[in-house]
PDB file of N, CA and C in Angstrom:
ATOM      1  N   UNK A   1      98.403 138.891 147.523  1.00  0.00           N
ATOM      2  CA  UNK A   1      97.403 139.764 146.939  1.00  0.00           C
ATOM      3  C   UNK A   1      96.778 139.049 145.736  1.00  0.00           C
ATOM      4  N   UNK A   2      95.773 139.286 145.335  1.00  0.00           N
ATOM      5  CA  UNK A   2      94.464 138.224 144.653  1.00  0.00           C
ATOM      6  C   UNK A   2      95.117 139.012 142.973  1.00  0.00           C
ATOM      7  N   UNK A   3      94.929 138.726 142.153  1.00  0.00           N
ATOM      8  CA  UNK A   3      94.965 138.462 140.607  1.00  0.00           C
ATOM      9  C   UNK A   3      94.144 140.179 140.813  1.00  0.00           C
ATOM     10  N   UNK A   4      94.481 141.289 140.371  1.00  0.00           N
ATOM     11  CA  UNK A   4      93.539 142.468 139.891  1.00  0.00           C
ATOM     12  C   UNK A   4      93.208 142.203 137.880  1.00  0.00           C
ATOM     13  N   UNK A   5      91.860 142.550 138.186  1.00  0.00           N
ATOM     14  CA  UNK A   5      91.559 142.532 136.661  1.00  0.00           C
ATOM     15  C   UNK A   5      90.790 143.993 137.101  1.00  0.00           C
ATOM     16  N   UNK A   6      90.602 145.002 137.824  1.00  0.00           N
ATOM     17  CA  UNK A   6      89.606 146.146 137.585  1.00  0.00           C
ATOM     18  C   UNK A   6      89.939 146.588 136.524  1.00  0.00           C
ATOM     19  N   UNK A   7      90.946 147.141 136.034  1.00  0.00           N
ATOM     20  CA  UNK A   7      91.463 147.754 134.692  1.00  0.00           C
ATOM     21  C   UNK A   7      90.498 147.163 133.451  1.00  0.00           C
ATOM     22  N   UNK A   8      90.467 145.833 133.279  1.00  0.00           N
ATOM     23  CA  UNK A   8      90.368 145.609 132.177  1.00  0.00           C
ATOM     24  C   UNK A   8      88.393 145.684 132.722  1.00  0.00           C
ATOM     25  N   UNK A   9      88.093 144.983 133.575  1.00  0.00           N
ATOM     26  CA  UNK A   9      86.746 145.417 133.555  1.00  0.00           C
ATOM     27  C   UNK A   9      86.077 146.980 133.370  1.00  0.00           C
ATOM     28  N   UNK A  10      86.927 147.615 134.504  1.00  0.00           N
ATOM     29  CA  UNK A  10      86.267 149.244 133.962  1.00  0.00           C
ATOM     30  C   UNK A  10      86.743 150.013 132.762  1.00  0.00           C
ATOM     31  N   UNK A  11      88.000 149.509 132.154  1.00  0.00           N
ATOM     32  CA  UNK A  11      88.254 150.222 131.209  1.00  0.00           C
ATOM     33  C   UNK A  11      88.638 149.761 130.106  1.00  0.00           C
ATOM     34  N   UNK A  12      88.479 148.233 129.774  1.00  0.00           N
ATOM     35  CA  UNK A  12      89.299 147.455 128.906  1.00  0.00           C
ATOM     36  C   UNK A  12      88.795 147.630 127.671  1.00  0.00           C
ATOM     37  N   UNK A  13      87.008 148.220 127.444  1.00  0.00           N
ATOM     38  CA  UNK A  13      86.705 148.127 126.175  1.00  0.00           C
ATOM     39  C   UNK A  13      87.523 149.948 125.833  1.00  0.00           C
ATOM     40  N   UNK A  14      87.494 150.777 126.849  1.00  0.00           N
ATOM     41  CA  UNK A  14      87.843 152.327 126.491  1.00  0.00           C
ATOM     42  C   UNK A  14      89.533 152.515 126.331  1.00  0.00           C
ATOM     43  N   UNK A  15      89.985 151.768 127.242  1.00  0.00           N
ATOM     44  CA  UNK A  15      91.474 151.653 127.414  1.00  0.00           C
ATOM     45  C   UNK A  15      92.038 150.840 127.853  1.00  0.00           C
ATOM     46  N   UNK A  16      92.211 149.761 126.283  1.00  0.00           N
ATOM     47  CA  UNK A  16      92.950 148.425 126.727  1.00  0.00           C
ATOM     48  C   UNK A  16      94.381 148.527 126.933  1.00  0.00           C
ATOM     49  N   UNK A  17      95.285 149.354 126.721  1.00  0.00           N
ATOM     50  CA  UNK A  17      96.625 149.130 127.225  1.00  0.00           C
ATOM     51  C   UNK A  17      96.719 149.609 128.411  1.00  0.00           C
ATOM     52  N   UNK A  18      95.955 150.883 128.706  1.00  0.00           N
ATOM     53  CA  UNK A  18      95.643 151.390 130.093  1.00  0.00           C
ATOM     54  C   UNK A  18      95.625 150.308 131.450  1.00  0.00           C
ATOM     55  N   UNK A  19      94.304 149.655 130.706  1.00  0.00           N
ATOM     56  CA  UNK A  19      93.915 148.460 132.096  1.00  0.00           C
ATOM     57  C   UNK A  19      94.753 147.501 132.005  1.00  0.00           C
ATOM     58  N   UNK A  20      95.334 147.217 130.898  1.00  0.00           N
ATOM     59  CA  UNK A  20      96.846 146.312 130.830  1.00  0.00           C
ATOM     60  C   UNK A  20      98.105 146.363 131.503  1.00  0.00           C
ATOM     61  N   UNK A  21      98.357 147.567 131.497  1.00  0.00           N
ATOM     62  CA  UNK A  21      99.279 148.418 132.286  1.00  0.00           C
ATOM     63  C   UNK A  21      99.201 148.495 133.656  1.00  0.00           C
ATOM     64  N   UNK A  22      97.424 148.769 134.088  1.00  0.00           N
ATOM     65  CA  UNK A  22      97.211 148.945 135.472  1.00  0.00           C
ATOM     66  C   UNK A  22      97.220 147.219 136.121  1.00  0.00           C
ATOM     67  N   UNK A  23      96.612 145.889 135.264  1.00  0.00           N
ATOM     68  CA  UNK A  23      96.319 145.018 136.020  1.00  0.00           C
ATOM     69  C   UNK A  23      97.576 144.112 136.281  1.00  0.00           C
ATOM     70  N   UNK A  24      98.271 144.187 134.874  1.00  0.00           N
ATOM     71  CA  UNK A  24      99.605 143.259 135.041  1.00  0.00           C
ATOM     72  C   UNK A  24     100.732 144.163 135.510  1.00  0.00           C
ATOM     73  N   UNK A  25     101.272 145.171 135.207  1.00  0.00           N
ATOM     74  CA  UNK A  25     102.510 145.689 135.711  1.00  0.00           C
ATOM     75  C   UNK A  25     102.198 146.529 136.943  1.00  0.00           C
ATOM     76  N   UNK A  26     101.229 147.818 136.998  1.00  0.00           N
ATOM     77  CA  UNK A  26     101.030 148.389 138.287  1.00  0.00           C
ATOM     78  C   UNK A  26     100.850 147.187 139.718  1.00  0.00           C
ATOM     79  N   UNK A  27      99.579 146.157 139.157  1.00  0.00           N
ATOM     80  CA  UNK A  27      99.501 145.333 140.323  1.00  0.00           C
ATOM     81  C   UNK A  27      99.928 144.085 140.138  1.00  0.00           C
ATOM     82  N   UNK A  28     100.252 143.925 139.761  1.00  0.00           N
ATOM     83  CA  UNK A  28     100.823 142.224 138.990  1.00  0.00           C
ATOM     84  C   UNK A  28     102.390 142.448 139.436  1.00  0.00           C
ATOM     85  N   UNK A  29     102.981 143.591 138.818  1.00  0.00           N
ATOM     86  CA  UNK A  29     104.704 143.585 139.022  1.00  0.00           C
ATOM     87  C   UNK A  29     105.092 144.035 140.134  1.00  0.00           C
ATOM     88  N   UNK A  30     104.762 145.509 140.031  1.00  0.00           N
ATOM     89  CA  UNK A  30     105.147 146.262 140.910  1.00  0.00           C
ATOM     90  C   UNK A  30     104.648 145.496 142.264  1.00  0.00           C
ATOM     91  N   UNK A  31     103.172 145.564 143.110  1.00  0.00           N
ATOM     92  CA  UNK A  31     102.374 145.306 144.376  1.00  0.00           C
ATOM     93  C   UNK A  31     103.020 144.516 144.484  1.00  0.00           C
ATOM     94  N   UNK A  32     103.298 143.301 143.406  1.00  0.00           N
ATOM     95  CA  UNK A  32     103.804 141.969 143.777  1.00  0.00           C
ATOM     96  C   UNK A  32     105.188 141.264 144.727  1.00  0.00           C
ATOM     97  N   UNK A  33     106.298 142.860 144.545  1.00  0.00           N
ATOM     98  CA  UNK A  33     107.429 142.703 145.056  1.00  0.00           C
ATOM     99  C   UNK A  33     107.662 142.670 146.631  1.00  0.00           C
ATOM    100  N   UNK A  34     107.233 141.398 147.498  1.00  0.00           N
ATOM    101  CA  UNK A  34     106.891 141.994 148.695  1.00  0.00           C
ATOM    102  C   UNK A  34     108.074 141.952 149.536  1.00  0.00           C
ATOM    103  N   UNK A  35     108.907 141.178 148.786  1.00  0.00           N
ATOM    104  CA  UNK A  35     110.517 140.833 149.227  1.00  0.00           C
ATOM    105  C   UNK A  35     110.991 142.300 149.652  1.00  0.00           C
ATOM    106  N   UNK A  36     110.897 143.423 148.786  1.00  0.00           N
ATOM    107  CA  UNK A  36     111.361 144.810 148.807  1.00  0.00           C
ATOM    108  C   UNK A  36     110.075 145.499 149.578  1.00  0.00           C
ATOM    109  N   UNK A  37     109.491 145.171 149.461  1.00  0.00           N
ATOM    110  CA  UNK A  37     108.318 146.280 150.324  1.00  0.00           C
ATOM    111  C   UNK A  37     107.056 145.814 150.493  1.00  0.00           C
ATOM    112  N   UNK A  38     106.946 145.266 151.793  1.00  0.00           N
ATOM    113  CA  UNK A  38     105.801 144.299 152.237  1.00  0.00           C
ATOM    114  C   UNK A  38     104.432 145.373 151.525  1.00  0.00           C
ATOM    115  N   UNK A  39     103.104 144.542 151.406  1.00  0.00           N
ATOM    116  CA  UNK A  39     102.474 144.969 150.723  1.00  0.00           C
ATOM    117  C   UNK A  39     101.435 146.145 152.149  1.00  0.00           C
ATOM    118  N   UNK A  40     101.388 145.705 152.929  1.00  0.00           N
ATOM    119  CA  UNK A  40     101.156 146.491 153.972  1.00  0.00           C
ATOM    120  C   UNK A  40     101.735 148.172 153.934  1.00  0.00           C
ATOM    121  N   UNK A  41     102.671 148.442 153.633  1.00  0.00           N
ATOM    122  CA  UNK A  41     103.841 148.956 153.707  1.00  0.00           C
ATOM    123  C   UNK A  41     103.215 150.030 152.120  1.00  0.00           C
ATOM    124  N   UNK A  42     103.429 149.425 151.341  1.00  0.00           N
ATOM    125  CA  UNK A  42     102.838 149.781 150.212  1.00  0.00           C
ATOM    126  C   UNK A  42     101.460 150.314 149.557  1.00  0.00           C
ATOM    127  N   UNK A  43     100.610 149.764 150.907  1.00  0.00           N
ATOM    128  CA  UNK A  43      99.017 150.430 150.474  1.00  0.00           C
ATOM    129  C   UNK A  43      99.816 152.095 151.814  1.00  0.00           C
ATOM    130  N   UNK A  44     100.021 151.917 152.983  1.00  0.00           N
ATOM    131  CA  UNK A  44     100.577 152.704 153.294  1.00  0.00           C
ATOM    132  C   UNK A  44     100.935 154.073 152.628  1.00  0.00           C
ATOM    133  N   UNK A  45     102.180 153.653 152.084  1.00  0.00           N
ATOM    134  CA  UNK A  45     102.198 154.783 150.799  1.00  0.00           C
ATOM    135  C   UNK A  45     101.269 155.349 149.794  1.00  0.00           C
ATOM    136  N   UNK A  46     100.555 154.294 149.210  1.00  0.00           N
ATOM    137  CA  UNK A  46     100.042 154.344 148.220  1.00  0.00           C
ATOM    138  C   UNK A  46      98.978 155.830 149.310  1.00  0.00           C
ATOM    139  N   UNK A  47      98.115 155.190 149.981  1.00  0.00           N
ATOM    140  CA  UNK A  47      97.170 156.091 150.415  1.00  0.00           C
ATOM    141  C   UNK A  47      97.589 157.223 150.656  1.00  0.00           C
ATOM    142  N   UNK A  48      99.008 157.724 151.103  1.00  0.00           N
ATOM    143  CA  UNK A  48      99.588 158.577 151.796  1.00  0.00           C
ATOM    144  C   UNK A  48      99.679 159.798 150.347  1.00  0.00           C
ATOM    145  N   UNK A  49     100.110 159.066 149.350  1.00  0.00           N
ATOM    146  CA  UNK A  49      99.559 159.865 148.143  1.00  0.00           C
ATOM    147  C   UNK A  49      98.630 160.238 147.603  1.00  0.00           C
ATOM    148  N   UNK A  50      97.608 159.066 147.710  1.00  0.00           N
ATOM    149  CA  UNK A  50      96.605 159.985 147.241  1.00  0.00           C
ATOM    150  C   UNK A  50      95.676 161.037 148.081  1.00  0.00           C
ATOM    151  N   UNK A  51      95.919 160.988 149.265  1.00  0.00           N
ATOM    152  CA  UNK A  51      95.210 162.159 150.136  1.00  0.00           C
ATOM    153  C   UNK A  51      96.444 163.062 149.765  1.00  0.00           C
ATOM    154  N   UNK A  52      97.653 162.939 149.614  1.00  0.00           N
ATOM    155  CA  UNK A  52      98.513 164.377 149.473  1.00  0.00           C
ATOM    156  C   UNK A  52      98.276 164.958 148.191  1.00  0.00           C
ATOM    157  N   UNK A  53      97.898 164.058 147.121  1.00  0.00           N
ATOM    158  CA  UNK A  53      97.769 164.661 145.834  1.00  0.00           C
ATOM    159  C   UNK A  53      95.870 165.126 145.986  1.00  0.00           C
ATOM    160  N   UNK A  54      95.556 164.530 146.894  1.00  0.00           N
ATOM    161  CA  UNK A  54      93.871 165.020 146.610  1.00  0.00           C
ATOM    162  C   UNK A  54      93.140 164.130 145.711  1.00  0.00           C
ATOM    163  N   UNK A  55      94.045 163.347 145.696  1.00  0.00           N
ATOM    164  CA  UNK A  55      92.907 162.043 144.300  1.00  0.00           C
ATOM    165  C   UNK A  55      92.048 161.099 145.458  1.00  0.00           C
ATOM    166  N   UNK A  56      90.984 161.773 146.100  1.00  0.00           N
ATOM    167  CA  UNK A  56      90.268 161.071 147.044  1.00  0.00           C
ATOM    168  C   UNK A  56      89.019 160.187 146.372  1.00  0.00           C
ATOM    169  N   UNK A  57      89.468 160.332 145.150  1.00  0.00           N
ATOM    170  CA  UNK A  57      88.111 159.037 144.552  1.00  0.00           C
ATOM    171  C   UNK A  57      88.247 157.637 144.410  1.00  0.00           C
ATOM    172  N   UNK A  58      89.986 157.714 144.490  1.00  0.00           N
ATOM    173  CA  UNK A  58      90.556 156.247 144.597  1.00  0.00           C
ATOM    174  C   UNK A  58      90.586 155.943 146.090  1.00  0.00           C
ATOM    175  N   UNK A  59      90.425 156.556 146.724  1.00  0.00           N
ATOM    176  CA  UNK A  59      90.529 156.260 148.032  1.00  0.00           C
ATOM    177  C   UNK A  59      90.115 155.376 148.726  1.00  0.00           C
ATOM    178  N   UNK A  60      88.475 155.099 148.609  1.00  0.00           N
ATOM    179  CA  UNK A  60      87.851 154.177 149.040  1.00  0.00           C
ATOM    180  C   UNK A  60      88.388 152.802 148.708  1.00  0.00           C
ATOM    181  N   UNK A  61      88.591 152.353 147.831  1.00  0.00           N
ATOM    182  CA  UNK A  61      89.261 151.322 147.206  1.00  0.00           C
ATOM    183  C   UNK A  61      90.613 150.695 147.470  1.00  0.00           C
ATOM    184  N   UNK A  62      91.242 151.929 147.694  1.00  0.00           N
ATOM    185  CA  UNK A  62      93.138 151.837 148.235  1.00  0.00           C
ATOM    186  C   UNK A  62      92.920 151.981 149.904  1.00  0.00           C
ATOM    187  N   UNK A  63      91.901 151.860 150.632  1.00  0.00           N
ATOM    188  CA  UNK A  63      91.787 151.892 152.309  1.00  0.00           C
ATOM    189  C   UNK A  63      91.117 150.814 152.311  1.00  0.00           C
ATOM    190  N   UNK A  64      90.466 149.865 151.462  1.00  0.00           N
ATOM    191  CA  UNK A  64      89.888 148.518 151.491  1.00  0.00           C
ATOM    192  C   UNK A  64      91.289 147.831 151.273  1.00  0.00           C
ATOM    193  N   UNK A  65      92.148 147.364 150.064  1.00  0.00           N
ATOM    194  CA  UNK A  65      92.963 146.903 150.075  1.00  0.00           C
ATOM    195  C   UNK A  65      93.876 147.236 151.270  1.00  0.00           C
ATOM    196  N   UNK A  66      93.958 147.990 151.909  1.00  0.00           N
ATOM    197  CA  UNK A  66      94.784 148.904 153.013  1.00  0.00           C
ATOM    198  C   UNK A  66      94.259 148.053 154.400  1.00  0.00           C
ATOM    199  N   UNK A  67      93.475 148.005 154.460  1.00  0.00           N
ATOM    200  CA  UNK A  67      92.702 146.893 155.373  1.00  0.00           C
ATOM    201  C   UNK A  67      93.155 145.483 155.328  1.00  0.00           C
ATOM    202  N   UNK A  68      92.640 145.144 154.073  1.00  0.00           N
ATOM    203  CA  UNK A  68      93.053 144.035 153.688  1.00  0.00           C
ATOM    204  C   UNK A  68      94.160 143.530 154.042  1.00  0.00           C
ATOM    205  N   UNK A  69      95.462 144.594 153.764  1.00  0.00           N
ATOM    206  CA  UNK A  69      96.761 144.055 154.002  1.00  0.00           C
ATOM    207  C   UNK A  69      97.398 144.537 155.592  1.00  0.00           C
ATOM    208  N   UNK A  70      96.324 144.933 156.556  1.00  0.00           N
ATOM    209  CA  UNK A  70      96.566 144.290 157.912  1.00  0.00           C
ATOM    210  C   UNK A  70      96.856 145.767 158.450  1.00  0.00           C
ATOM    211  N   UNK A  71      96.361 146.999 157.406  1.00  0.00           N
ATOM    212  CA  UNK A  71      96.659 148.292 158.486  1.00  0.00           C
ATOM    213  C   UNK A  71      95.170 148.566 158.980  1.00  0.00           C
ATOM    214  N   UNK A  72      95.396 148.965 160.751  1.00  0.00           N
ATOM    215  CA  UNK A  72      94.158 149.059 161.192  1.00  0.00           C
ATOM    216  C   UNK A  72      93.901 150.120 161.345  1.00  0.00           C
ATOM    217  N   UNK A  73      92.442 150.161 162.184  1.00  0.00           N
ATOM    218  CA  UNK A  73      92.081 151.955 161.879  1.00  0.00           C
ATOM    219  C   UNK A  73      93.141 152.497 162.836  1.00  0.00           C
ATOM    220  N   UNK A  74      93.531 151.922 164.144  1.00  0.00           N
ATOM    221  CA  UNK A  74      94.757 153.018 164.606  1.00  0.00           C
ATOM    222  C   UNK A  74      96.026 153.435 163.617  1.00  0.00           C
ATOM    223  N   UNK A  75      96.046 152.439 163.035  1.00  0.00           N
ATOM    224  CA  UNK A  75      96.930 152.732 161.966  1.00  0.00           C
ATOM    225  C   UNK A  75      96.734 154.054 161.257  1.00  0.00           C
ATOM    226  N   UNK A  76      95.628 154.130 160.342  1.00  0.00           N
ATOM    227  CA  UNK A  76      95.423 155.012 159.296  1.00  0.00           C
ATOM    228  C   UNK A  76      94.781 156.080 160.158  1.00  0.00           C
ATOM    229  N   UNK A  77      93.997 156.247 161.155  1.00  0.00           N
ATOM    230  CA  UNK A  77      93.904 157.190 161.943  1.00  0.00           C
ATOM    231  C   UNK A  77      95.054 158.216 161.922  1.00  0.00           C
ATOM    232  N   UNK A  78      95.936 157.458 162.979  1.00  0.00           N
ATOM    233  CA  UNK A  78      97.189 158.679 162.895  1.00  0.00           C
ATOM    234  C   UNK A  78      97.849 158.899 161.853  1.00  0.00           C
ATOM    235  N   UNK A  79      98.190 158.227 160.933  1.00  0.00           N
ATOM    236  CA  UNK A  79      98.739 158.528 159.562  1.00  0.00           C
ATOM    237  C   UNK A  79      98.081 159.740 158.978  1.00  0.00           C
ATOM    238  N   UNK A  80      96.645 159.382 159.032  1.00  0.00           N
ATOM    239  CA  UNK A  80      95.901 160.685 158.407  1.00  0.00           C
ATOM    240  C   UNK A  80      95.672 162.221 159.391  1.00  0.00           C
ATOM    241  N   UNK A  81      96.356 161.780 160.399  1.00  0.00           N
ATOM    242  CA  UNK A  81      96.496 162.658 161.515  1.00  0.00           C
ATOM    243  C   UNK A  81      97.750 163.694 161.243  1.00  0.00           C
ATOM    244  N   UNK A  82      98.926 162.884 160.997  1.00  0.00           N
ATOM    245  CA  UNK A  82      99.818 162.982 160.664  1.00  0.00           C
ATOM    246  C   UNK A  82     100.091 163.744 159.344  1.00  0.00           C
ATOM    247  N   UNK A  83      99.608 163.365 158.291  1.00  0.00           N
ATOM    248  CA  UNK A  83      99.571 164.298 156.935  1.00  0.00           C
ATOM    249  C   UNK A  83      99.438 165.166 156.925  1.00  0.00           C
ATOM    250  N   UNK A  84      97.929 165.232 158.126  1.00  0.00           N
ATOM    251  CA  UNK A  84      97.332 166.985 157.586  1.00  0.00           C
ATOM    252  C   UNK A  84      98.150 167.949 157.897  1.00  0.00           C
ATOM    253  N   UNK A  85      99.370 167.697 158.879  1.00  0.00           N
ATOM    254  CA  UNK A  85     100.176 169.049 158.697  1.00  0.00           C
ATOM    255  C   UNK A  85     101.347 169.237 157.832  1.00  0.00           C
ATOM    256  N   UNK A  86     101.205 168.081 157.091  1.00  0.00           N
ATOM    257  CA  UNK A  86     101.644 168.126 155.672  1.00  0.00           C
ATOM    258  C   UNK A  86     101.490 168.492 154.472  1.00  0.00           C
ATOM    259  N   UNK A  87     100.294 168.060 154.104  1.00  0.00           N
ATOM    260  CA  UNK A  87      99.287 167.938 152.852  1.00  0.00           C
ATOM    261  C   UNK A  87      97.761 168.925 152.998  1.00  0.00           C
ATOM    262  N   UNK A  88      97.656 169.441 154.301  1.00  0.00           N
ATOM    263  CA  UNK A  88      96.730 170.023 154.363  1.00  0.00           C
ATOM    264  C   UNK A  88      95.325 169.799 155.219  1.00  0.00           C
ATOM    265  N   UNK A  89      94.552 170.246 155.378  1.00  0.00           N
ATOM    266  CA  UNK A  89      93.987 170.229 156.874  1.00  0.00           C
ATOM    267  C   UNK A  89      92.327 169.446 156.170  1.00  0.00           C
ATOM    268  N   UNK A  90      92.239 170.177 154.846  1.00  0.00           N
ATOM    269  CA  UNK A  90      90.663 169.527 153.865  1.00  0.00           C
ATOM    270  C   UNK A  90      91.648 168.375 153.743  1.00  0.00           C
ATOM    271  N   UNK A  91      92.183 168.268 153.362  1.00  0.00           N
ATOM    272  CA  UNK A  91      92.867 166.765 152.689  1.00  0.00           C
ATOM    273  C   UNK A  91      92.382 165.994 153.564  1.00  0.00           C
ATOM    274  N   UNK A  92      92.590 165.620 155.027  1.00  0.00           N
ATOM    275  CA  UNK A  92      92.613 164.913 155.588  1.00  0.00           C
ATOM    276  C   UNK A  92      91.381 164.848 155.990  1.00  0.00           C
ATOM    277  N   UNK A  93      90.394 165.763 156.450  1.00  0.00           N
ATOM    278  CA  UNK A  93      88.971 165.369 156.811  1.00  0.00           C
ATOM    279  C   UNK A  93      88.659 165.039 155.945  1.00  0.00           C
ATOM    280  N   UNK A  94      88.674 165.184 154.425  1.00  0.00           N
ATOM    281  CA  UNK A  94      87.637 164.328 153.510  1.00  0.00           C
ATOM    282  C   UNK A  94      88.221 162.989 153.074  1.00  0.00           C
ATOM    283  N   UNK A  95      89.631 162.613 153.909  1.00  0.00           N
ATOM    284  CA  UNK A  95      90.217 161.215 153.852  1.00  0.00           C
ATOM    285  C   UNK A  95      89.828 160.422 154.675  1.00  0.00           C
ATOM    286  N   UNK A  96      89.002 161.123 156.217  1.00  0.00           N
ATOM    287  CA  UNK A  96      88.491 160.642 157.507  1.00  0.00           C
ATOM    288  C   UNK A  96      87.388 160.140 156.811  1.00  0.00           C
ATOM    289  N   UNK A  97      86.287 161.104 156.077  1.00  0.00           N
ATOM    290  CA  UNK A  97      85.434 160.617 156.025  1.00  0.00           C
ATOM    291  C   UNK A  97      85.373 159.165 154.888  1.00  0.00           C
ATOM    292  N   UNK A  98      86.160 158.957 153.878  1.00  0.00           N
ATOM    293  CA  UNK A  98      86.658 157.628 153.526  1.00  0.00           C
ATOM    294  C   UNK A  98      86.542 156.791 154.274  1.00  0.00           C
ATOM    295  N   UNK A  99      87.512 157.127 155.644  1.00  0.00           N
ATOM    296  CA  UNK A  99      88.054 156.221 156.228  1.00  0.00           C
ATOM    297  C   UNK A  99      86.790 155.105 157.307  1.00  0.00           C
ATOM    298  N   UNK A 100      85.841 156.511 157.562  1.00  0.00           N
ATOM    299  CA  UNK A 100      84.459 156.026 158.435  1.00  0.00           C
ATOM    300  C   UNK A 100      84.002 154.920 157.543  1.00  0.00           C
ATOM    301  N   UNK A 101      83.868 155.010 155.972  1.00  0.00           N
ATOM    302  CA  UNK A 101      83.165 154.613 155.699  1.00  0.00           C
ATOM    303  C   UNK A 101      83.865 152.974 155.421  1.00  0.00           C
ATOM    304  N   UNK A 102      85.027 152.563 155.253  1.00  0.00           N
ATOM    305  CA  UNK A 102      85.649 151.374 154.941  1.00  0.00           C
ATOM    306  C   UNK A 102      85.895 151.070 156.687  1.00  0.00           C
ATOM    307  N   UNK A 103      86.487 151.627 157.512  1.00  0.00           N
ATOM    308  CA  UNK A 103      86.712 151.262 158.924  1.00  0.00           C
ATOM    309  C   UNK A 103      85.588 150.426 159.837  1.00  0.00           C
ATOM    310  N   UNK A 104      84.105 151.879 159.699  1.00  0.00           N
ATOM    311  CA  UNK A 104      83.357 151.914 160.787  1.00  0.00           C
ATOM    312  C   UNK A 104      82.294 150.668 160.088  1.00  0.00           C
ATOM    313  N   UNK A 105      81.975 150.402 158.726  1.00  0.00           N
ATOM    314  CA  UNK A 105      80.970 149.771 158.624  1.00  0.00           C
ATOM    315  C   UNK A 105      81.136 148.145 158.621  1.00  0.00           C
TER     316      UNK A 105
END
């Protein structure tokens, strides 16, 4: 996985320990451990939370990296298939429509 600096670009002049926090330890430490949990594996989760918590603004962003690290749309298809009778039935169509937009284009 590539060096993240978004933190400090979107937020470094508003919240420099914030984007510090997010670029070196969230993705720097943590993402980095792939020995314990391939990174595939990990956008996995990651997405699986934020459609359960409803934070669908990060979404677009965490289904690009999600891509990136080799899950395909059958992949996240049924996953997001799968949630909604978990997390809820809006959750998941407005995670589809995310998903059109990083998948289909």
């Amino acid at each position: 996985m590539k060096k993240q600096d978004a933190g400090r670009k979107m937020l470094g002049d508003l919240a420099p320990k914030f984007a510090e926090l997010n670029d070196d330890v969230l993705f720097g430490q943590v993402w980095s451990r792939t020995n314990e949990l391939s990174a595939h594996n990990r956008s996995m989760i990651t997405i699986s939370a934020l459609i359960a918590g409803g934070n669908l603004a990060q979404l677009p962003v965490h289904l690009k990296i999600g891509k990136d690290n080799g899950i395909t749309q059958t992949e996240i298809v049924e996953m997001i298939t799968h949630l909604a009778f978990y997390v809820g039935w809006p959750k998941a169509w407005s995670a589809f429509n995310a998903v059109k937009e990083v998948y289909t284009s």
